[in-house]
Every structure is written in C-alpha cells, then in structure tokens.
Protein backbone atom coordinates (compact mmCIF):
# COMPACT_ATOMS: atom_id res chain seq x y z
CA UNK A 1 -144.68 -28.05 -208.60
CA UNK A 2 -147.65 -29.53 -210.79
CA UNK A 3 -150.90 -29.98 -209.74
CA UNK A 4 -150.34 -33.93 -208.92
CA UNK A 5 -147.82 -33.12 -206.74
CA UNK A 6 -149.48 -30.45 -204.61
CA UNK A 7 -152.27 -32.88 -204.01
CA UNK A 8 -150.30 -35.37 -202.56
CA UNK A 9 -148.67 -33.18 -200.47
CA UNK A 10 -152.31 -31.71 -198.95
CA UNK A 11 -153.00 -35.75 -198.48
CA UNK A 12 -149.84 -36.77 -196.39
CA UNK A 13 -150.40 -33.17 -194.53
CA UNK A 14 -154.31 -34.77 -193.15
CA UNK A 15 -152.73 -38.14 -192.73
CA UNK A 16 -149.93 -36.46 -190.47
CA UNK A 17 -153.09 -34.05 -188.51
CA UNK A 18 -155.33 -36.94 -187.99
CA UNK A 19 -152.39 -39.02 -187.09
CA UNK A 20 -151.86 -36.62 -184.47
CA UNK A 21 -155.07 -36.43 -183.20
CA UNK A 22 -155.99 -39.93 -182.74
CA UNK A 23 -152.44 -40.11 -180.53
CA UNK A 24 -153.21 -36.95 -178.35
CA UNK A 25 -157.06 -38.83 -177.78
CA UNK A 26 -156.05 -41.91 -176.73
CA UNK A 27 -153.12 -40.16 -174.63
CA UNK A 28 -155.83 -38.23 -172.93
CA UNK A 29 -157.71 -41.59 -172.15
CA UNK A 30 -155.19 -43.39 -170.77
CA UNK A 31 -154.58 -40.46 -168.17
CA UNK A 32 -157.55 -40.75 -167.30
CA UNK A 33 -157.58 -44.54 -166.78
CA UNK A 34 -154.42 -43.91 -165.12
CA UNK A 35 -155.59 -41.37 -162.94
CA UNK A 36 -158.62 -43.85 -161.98
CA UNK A 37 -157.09 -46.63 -161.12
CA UNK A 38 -154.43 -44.78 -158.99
CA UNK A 39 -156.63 -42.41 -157.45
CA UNK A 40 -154.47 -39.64 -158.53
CA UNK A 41 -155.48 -35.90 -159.15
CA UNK A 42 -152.82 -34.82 -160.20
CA UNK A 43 -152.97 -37.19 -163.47
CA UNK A 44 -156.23 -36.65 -163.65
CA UNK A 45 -155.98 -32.53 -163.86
CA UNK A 46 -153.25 -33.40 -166.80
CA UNK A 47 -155.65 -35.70 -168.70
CA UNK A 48 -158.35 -32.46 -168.30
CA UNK A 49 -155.40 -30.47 -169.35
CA UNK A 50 -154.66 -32.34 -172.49
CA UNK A 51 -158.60 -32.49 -173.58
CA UNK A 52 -159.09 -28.74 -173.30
CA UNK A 53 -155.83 -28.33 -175.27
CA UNK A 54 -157.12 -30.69 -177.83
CA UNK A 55 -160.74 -28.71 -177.39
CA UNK A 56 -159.12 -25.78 -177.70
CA UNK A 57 -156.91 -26.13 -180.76
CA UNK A 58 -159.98 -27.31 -182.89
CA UNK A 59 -157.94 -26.49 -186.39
CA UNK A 60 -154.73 -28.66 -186.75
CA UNK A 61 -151.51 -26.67 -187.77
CA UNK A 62 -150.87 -28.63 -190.65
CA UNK A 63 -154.38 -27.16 -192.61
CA UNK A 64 -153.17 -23.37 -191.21
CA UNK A 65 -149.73 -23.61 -192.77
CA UNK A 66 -149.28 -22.40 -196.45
CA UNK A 67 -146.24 -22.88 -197.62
C-alpha cells in the first residue's frame, strides 16, 4: 500500500469516529429532551447512561485499531 493510500485511509477512519460521535451526542440530548418533556426517569437514567459511556470511552476504536 503506498504512502497516499494509507493516508486516506487514516482520513475516512476520523471522518467515520467523529461521525460517530456527533450521532451518540445528539442521541444523548434528545433523551434528555425526551426524558423532560415526559417526565420520565427511566429515559432520563439512559440519556446519563449514554453520556458516561461516551465519557468513558474518551479514545474512539477506529484510532486504537492497527491493521
């Protein structure tokens, strides 16, 4: 593989991460606007759920892989 190659590969691999992240964000805010408006704890615990997870996980699994 030449160097060209490998470079566009690390590119689509952050596109794919940040893609990823921006989905899981706004998933985790409209829980919580969900779980607002409905008065629901139980959404609300999953939208705290889904934040720590994203918290937690601070590295995305596409930079860890090497393949």
């Amino acid at each position: 593989m030449n160097p060209n190659e490998e470079s566009y590969k690390n590119i689509y691999k952050k596109r794919v991460a940040l893609f990823s992240l921006v989905v899981s964000v706004a998933l985790v805010l409209v829980k919580i606007l969900i779980a607002v408006l409905s008065n629901s704890m139980g959404v609300f615990s999953e939208a705290i759920n889904n934040g720590l997870d994203l918290v937690a996980d601070p590295q995305p699994k596409a930079r860890r892989s090497r393949d």
